[in-house]
N, C-alpha and C. Protein backbone atom coordinates (compact mmCIF):
# COMPACT_ATOMS: atom_id res chain seq x y z
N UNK A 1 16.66 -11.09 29.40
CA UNK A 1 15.86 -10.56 28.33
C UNK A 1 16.66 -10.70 27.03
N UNK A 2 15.78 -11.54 25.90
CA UNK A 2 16.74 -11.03 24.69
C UNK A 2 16.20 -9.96 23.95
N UNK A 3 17.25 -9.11 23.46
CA UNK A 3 17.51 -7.69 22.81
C UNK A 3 18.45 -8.44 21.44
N UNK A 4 17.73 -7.46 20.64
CA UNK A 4 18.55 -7.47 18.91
C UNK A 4 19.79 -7.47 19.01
N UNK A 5 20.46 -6.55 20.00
CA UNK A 5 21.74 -6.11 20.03
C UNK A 5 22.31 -7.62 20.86
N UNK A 6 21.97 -8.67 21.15
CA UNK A 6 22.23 -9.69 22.05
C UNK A 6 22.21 -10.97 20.64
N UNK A 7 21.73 -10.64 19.67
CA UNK A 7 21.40 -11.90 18.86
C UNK A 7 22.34 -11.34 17.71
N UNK A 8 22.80 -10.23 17.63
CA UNK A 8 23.23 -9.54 16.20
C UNK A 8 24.45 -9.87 16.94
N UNK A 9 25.23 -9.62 17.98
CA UNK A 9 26.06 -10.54 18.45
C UNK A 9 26.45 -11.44 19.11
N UNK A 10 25.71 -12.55 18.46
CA UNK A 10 25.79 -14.05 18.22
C UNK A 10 25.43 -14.41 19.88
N UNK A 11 25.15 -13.51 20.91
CA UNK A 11 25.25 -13.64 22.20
C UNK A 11 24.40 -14.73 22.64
N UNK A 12 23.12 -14.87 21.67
CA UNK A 12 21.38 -15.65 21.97
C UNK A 12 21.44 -16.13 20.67
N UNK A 13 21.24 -17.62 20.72
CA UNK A 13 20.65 -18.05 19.55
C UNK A 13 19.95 -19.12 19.59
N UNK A 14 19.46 -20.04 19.11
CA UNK A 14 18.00 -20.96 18.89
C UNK A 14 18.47 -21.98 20.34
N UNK A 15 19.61 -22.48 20.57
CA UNK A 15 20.03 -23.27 21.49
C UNK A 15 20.12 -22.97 22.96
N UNK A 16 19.79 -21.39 22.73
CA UNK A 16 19.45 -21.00 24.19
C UNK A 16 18.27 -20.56 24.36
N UNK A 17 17.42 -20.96 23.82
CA UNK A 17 15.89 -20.56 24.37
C UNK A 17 14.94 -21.94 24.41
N UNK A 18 14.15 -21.91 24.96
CA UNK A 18 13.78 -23.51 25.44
C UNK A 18 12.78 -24.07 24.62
N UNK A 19 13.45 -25.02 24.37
CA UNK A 19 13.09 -26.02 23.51
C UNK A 19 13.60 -25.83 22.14
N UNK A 20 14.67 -25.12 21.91
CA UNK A 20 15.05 -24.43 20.58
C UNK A 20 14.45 -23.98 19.71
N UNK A 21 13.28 -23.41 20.14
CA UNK A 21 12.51 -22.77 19.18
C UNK A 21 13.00 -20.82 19.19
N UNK A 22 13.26 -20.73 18.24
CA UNK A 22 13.58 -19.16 18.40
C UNK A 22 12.75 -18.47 17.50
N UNK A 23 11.50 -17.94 18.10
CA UNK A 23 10.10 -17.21 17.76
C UNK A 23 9.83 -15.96 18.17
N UNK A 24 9.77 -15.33 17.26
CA UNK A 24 9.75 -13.40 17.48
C UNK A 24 8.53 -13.22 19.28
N UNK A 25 7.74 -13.95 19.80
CA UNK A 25 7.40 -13.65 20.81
C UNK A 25 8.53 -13.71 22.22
N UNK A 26 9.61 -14.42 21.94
CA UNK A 26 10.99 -14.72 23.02
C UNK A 26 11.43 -13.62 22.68
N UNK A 27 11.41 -12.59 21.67
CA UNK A 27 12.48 -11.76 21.73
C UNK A 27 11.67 -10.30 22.22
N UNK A 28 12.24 -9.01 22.74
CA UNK A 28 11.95 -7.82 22.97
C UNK A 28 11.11 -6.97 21.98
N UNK A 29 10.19 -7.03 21.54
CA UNK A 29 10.29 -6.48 20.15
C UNK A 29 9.37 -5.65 20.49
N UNK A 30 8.38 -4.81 19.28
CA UNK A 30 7.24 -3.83 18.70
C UNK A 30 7.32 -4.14 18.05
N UNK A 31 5.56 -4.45 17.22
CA UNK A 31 5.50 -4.12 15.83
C UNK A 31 4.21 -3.30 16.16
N UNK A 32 4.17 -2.66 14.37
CA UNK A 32 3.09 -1.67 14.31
C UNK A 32 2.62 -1.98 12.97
N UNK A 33 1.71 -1.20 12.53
CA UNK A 33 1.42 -1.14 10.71
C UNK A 33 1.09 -0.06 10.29
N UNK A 34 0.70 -0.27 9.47
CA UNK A 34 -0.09 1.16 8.47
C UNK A 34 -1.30 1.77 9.32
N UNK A 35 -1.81 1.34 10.42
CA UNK A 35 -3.07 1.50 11.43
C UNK A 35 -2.59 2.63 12.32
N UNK A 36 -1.61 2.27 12.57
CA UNK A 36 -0.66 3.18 13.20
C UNK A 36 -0.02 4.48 12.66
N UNK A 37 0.60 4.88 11.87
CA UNK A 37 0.91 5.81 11.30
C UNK A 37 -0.39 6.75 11.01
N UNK A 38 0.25 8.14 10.54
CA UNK A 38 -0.57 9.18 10.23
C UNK A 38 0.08 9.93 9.02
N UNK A 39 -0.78 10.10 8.01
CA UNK A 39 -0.21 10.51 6.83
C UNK A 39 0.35 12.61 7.55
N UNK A 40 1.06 13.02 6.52
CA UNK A 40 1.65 13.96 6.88
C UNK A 40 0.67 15.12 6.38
N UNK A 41 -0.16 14.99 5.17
CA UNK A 41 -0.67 15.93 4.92
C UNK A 41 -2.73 15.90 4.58
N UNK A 42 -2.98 13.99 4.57
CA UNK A 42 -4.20 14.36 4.97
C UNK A 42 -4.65 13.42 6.32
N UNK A 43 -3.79 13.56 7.25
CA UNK A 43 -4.03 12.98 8.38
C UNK A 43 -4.73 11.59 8.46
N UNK A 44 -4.97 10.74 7.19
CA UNK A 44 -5.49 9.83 7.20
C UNK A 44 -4.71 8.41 8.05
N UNK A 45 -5.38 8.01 8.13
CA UNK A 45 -4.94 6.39 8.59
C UNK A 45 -5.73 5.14 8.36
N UNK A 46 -5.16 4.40 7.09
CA UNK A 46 -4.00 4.55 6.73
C UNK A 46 -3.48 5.54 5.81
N UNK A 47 -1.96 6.22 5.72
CA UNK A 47 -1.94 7.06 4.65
C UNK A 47 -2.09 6.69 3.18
N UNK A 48 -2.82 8.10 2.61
CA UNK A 48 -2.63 7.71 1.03
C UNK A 48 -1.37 8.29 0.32
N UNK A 49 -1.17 7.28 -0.49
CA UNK A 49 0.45 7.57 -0.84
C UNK A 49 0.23 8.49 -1.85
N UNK A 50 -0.63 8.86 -2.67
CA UNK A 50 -0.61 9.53 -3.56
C UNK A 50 -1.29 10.75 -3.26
N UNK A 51 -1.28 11.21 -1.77
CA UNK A 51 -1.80 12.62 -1.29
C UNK A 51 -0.76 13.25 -0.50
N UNK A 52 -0.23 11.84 0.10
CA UNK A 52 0.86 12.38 1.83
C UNK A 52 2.47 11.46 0.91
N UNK A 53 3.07 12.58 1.67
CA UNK A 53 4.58 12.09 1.05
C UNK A 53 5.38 11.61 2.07
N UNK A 54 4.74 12.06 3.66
CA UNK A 54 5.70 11.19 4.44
C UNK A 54 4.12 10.26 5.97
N UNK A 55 4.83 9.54 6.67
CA UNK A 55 3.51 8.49 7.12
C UNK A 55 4.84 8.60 8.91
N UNK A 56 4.36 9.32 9.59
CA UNK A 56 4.26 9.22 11.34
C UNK A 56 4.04 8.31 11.93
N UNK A 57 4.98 8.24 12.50
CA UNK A 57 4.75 6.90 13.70
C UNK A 57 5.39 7.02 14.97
N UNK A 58 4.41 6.80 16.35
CA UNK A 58 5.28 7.08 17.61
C UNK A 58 4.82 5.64 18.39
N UNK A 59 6.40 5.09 18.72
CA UNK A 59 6.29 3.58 19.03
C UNK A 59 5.43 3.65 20.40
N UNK A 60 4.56 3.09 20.75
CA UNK A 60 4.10 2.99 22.08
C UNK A 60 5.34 2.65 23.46
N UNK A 61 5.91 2.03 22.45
CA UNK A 61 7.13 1.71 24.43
C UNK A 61 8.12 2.86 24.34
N UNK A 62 8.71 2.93 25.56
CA UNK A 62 9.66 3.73 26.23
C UNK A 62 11.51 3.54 26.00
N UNK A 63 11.69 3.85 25.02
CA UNK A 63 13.05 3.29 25.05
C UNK A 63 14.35 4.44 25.15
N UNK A 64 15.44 3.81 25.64
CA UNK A 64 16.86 5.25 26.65
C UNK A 64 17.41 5.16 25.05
N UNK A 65 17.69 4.66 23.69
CA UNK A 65 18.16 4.60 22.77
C UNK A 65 17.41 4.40 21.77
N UNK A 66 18.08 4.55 20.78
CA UNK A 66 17.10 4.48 18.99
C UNK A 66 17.06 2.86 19.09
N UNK A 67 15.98 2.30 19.00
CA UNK A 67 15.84 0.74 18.85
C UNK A 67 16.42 0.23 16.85
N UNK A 68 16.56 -1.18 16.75
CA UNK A 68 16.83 -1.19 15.66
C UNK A 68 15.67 -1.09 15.10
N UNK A 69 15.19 -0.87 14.04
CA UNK A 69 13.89 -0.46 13.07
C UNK A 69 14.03 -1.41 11.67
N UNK A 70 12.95 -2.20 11.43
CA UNK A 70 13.17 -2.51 9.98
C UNK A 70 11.42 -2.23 9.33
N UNK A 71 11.35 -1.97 8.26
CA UNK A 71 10.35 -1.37 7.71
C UNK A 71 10.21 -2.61 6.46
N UNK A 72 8.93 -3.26 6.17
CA UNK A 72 8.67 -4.31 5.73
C UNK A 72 7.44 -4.37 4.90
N UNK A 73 7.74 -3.21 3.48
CA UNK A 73 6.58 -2.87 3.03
C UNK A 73 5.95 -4.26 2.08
N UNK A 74 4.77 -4.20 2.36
CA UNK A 74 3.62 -4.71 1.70
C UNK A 74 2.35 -3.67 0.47
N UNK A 75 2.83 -3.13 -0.12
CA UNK A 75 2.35 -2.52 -1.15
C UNK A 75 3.10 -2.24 -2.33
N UNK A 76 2.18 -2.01 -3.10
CA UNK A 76 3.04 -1.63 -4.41
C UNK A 76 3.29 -0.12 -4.81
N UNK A 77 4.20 0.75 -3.92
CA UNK A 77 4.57 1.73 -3.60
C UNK A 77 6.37 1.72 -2.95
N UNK A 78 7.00 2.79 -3.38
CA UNK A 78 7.74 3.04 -2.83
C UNK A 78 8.22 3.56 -1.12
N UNK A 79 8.85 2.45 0.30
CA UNK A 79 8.22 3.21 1.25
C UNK A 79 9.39 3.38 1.87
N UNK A 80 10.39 3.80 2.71
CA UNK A 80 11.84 4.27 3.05
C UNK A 80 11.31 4.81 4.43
N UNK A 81 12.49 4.66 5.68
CA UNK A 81 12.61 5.37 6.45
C UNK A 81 13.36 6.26 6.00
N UNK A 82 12.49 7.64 6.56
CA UNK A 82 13.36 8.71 6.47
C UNK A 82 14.10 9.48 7.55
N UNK A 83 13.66 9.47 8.68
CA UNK A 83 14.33 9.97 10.32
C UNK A 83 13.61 8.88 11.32
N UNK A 84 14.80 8.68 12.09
CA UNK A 84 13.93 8.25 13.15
C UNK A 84 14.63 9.20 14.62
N UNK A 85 13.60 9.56 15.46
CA UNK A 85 14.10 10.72 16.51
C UNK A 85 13.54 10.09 17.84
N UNK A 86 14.50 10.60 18.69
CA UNK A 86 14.31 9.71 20.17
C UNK A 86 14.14 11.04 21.03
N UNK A 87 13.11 11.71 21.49
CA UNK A 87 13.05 12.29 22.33
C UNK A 87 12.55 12.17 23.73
N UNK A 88 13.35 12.76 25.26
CA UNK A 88 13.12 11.76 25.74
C UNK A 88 13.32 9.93 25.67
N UNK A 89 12.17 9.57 26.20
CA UNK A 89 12.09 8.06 25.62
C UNK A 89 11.00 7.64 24.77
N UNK A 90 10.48 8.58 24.05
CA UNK A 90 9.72 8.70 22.61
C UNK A 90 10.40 8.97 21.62
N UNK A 91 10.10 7.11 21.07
CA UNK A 91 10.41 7.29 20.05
C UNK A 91 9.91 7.49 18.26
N UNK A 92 9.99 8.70 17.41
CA UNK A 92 9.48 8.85 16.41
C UNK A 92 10.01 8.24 14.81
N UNK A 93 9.38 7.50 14.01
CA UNK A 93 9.65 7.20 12.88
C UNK A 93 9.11 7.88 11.64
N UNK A 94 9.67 8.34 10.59
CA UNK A 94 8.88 8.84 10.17
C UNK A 94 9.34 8.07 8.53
N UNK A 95 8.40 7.43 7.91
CA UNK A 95 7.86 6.83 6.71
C UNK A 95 7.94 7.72 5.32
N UNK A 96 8.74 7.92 4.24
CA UNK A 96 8.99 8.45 3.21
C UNK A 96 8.10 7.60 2.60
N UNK A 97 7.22 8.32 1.38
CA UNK A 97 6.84 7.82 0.22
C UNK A 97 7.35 8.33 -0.87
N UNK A 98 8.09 7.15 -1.51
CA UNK A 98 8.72 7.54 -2.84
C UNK A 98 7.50 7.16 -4.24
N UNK A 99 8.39 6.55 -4.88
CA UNK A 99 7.39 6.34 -6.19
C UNK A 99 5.98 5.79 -5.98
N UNK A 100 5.11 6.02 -6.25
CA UNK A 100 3.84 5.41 -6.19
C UNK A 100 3.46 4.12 -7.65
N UNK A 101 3.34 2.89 -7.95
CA UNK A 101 2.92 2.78 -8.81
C UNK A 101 1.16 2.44 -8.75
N UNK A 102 0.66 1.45 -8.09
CA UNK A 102 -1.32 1.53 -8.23
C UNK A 102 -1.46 1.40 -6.72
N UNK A 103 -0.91 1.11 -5.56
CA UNK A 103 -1.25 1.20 -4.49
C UNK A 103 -2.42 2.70 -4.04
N UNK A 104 -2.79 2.51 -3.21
CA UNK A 104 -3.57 3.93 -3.06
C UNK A 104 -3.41 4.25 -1.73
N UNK A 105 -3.91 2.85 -0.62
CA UNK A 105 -3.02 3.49 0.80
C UNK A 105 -1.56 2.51 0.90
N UNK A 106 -0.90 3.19 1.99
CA UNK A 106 0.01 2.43 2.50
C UNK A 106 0.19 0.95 2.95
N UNK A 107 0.53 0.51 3.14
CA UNK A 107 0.69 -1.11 3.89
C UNK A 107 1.75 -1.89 3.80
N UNK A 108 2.24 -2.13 5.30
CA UNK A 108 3.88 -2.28 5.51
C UNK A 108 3.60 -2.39 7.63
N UNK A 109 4.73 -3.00 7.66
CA UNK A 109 5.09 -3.41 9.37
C UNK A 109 6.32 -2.76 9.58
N UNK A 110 6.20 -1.97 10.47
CA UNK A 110 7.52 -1.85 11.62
C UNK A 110 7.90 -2.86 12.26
N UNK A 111 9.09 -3.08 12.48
CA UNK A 111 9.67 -3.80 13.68
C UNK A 111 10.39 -2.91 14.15
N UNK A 112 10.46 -2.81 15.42
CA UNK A 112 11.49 -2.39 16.82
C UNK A 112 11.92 -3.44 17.50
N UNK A 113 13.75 -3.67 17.52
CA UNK A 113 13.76 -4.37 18.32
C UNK A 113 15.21 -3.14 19.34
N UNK A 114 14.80 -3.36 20.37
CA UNK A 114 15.80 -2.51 21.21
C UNK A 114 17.45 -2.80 21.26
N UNK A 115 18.01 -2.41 21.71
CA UNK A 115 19.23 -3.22 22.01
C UNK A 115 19.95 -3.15 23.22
């Protein structure tokens, strides 16, 4: 299986996967979006940034550790992880909204990749 923690050190790279193509479906991953999350204070989905100050997210897979997380906003809003919590093997992210400039909902991708 490749894992983030397998490519971040140099362990897997394009010459070991077949045909040298190295394409986010070969690797372990999650993604999610703005569909996913739940605003903090009007439960919407997607959240509005200029109502909810933070945006919930619980990854569907099962993981024994905090996976790596990168947050990949697509709006014109300020968007930050602010905690991410592993309970059990649920794991929670939770989405800061900082500055707002004309965006109105959220829109942005998670990645999880485990390690």
């Amino acid at each position: 299986m490749v894992t983030g923690s397998k490519i971040a050190n140099n362990s897997v790279s394009a010459k070991h996967l077949d045909g040298s193509l190295f394409t986010l479906s070969k690797i372990s991953h999650e993604l999610q979006d703005q569909e996913k999350g739940i605003g903090d204070q009007t439960q919407a989905t997607p959240a509005r940034v200029r109502d909810d100050r933070f945006i919930s997210h619980k990854l569907d897979k099962e993981y024994n550790t905090i996976p790596h997380i990168i947050l990949t906003n697509q709006c014109n809003c300020f968007l930050y992880i602010a905690d991410i919590k592993l309970d059990g093997t649920q794991v929670t992210i939770t989405i800061g909204i900082g500055q707002v400039f004309d965006a109105e909902f959220a829109k942005y991708q998670l990645l999880a990749l485990p390690y």
